[in-house]
N, C-alpha and C. Protein backbone atom coordinates (compact mmCIF):
# COMPACT_ATOMS: atom_id res chain seq x y z
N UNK A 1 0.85 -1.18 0.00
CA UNK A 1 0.00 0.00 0.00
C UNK A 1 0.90 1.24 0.00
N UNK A 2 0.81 2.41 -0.91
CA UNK A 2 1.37 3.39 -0.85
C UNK A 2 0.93 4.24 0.01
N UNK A 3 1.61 5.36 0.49
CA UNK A 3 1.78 5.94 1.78
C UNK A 3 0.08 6.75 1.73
N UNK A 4 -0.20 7.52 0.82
CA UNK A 4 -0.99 8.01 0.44
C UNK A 4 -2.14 7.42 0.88
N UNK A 5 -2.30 6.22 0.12
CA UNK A 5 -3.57 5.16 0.60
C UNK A 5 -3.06 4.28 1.90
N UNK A 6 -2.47 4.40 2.63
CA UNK A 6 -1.77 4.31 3.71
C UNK A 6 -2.61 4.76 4.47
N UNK A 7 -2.73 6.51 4.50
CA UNK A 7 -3.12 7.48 5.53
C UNK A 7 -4.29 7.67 5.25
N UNK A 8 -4.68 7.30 4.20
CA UNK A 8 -6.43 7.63 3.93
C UNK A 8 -7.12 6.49 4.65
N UNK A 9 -6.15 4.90 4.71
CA UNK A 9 -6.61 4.22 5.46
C UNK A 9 -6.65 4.55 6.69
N UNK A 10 -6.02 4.80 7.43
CA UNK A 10 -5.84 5.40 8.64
C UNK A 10 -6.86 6.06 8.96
N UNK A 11 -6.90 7.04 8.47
CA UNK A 11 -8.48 8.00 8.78
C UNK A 11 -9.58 7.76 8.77
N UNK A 12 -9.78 7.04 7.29
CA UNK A 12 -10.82 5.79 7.66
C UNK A 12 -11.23 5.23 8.71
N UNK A 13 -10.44 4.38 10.00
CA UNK A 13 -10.10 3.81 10.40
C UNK A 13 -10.42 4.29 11.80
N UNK A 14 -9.96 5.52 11.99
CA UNK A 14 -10.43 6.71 13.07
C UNK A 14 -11.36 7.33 12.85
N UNK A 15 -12.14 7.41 11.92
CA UNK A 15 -13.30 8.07 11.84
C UNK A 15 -14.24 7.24 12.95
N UNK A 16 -14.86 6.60 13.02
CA UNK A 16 -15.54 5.77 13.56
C UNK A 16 -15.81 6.00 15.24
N UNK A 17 -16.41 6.51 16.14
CA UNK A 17 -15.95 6.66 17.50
C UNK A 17 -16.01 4.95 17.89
N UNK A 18 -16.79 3.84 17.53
CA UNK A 18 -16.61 2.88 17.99
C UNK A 18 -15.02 2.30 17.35
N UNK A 19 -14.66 2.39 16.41
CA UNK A 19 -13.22 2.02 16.33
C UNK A 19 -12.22 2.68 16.95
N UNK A 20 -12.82 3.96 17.57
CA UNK A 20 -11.97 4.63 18.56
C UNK A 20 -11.36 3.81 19.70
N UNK A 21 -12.79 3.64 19.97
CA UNK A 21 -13.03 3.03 21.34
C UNK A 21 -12.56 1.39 21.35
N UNK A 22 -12.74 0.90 20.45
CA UNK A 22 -11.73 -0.43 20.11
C UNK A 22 -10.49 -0.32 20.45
N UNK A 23 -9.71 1.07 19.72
CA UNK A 23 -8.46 1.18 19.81
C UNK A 23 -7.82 1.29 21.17
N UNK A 24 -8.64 1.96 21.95
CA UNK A 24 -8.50 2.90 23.25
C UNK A 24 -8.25 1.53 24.32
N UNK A 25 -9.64 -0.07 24.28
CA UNK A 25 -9.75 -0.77 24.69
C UNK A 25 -8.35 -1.79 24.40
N UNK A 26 -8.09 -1.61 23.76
CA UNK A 26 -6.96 -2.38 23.23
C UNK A 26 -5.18 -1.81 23.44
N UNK A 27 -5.48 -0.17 24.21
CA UNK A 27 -4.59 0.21 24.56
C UNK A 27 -3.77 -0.33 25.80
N UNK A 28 -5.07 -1.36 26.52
CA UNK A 28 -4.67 -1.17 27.69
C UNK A 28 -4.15 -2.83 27.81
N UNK A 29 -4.51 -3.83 26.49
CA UNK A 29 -3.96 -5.27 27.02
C UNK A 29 -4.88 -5.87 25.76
N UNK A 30 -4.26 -6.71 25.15
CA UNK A 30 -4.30 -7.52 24.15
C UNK A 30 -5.74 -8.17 24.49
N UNK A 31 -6.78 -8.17 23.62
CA UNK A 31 -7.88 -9.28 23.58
C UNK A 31 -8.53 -9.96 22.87
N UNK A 32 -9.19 -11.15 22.94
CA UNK A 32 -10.21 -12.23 22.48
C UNK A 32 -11.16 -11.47 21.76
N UNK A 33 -11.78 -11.46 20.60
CA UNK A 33 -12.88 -11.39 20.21
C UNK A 33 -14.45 -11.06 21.26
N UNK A 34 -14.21 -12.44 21.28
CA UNK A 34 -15.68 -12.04 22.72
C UNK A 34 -14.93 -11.06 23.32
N UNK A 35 -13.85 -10.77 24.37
CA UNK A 35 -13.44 -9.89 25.16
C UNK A 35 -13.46 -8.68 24.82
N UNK A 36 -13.73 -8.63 23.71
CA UNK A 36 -13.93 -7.33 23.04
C UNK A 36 -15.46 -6.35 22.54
N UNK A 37 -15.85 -7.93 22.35
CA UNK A 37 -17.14 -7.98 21.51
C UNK A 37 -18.06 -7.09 23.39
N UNK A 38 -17.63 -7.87 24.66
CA UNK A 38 -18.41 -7.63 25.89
C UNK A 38 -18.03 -6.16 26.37
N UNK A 39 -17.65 -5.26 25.47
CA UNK A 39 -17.72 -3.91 25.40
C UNK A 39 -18.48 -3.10 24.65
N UNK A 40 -19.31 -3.77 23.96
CA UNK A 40 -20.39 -2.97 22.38
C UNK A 40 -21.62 -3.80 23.04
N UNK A 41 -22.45 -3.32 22.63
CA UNK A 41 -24.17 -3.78 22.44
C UNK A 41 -24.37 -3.68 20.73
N UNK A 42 -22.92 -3.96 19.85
CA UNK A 42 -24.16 -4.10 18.39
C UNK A 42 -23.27 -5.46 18.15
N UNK A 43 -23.52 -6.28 16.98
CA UNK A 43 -23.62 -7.38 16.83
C UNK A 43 -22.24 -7.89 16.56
N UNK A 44 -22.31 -9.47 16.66
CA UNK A 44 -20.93 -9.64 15.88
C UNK A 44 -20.46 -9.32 14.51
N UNK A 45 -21.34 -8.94 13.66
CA UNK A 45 -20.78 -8.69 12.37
C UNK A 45 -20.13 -7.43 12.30
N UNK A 46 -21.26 -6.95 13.20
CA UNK A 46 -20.62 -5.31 13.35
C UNK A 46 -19.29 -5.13 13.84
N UNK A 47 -18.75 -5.74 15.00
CA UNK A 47 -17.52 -5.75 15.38
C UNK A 47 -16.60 -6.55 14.85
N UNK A 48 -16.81 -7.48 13.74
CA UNK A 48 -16.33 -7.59 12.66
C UNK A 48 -15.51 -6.77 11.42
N UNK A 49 -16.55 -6.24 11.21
CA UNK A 49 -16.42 -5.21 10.18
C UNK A 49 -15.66 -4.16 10.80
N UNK A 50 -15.47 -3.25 11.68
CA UNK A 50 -14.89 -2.80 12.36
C UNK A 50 -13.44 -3.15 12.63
N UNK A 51 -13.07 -4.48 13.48
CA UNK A 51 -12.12 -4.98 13.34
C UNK A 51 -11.32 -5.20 11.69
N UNK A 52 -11.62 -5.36 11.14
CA UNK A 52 -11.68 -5.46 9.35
C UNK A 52 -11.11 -4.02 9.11
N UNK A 53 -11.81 -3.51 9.68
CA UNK A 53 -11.12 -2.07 9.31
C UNK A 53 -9.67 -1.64 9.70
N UNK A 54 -9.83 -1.90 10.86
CA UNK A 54 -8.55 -1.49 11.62
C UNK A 54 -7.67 -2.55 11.37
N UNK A 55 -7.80 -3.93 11.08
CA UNK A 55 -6.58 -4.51 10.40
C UNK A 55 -6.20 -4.31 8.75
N UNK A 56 -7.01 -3.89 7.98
CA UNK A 56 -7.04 -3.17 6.83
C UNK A 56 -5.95 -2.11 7.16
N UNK A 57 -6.22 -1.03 7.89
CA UNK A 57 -5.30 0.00 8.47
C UNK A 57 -4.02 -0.42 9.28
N UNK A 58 -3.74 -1.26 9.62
CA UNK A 58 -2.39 -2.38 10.18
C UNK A 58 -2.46 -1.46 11.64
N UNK A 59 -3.92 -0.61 12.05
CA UNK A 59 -3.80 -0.26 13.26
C UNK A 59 -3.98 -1.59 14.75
N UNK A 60 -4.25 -2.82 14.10
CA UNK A 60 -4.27 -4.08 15.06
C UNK A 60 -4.27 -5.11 14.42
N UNK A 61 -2.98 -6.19 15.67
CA UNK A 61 -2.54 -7.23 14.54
C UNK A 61 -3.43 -8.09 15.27
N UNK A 62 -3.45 -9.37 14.54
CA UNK A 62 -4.39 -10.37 15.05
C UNK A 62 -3.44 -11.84 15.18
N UNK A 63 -3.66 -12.73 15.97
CA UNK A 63 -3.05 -13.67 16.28
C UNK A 63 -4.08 -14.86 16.89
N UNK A 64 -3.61 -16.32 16.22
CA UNK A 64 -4.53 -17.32 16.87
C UNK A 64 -4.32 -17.86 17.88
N UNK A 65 -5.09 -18.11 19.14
CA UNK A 65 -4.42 -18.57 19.90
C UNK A 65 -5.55 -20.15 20.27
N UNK A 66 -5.26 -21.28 19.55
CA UNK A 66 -6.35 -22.50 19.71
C UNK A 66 -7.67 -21.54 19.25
N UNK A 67 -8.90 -21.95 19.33
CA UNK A 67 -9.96 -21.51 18.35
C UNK A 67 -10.11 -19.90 18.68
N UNK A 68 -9.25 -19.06 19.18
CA UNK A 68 -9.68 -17.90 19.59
C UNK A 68 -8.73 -16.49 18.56
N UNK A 69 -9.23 -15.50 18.60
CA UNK A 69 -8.66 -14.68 17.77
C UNK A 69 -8.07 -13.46 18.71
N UNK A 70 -6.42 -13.41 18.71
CA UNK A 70 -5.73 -12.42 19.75
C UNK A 70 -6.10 -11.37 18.96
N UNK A 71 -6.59 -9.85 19.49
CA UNK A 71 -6.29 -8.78 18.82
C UNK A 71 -5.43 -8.05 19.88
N UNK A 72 -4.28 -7.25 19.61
CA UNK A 72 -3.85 -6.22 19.94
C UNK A 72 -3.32 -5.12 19.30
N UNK A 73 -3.19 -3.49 20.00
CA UNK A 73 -2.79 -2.96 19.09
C UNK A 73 -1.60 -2.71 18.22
N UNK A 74 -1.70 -2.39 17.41
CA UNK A 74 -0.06 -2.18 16.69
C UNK A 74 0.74 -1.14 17.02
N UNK A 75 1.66 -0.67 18.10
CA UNK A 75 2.13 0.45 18.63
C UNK A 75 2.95 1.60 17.13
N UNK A 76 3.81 0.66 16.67
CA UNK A 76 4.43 1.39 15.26
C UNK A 76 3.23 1.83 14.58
N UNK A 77 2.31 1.67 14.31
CA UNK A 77 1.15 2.38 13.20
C UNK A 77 0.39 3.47 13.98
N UNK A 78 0.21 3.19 15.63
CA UNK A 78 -0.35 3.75 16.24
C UNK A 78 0.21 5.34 16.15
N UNK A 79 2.06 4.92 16.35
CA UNK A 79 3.04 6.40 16.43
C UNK A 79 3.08 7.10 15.57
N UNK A 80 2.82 6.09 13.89
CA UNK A 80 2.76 6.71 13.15
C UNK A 80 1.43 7.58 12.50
N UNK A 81 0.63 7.54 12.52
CA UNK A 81 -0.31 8.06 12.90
C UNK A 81 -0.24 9.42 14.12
N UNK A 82 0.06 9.05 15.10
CA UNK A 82 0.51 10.19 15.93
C UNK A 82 1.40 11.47 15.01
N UNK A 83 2.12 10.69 14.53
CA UNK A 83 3.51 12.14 14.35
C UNK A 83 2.68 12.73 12.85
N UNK A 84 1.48 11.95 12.19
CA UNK A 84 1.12 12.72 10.67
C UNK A 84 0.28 13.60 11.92
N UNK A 85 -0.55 13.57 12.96
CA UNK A 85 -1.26 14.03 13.44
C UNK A 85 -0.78 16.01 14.33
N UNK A 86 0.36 15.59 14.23
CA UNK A 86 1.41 15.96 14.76
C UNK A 86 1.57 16.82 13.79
N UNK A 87 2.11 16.52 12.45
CA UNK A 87 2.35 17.52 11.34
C UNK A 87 1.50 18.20 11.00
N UNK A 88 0.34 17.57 10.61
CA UNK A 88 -0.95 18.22 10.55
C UNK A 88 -1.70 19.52 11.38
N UNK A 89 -1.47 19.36 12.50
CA UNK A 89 -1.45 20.75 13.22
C UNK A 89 -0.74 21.18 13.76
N UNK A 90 0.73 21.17 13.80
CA UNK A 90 1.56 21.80 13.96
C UNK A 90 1.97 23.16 13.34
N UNK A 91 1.40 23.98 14.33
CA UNK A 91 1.45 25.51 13.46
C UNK A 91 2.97 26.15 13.38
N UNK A 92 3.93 26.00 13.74
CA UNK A 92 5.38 26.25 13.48
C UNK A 92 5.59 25.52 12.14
N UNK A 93 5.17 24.58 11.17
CA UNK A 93 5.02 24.74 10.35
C UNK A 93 4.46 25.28 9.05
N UNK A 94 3.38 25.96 9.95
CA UNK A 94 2.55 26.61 9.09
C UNK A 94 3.50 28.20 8.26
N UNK A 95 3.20 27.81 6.82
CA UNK A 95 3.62 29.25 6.57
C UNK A 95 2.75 30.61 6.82
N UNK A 96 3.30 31.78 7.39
CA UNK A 96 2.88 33.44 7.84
C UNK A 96 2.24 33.60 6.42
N UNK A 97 1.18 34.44 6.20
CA UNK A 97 1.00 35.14 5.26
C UNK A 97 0.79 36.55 5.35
């Protein structure tokens, strides 16, 4: 994926306040599907699709552990993301007019 469609993924990705809140949940310790799922009231597809997103965006990797699905977050995508966020309003870059 080029950087471009990189960061559009990304935003994508954060748009969402429930994928926020995925992310946020996942800040604090790696989890199970269900363990995740027992934080939402909408369905499994929904937190599916969601999850889908954010591994689309390489903002969370996934891992099997026997029939269960590890999610945690990806700290490198997370930073990176931080520092475009970073450029983006960083007004010492901004040019005076």
């Amino acid at each position: 994926m080029n950087e471009s469609n990189q960061q559009a993924s990304l935003f994508t990705a954060i748009a969402d306040v429930q994928r926020r809140k995925i992310l946020a949940i996942l800040k604090e310790q790696e989890l199970s599907v269900a363990d995740i799922k027992s934080h939402f009231d909408f369905s499994g597809a929904t937190l599916s699709h969601h999850l889908s997103i954010l591994k689309k965006a390489e903002l969370v990797r996934v891992r099997r552990q026997g029939q269960q699905r590890i999610y945690t977050l990806n700290l490198s995508v997370a930073e990176e993301l931080l520092l475009i966020m970073k450029q983006l309003f960083n007004r010492e870059n901004d040019e005076i007019e």
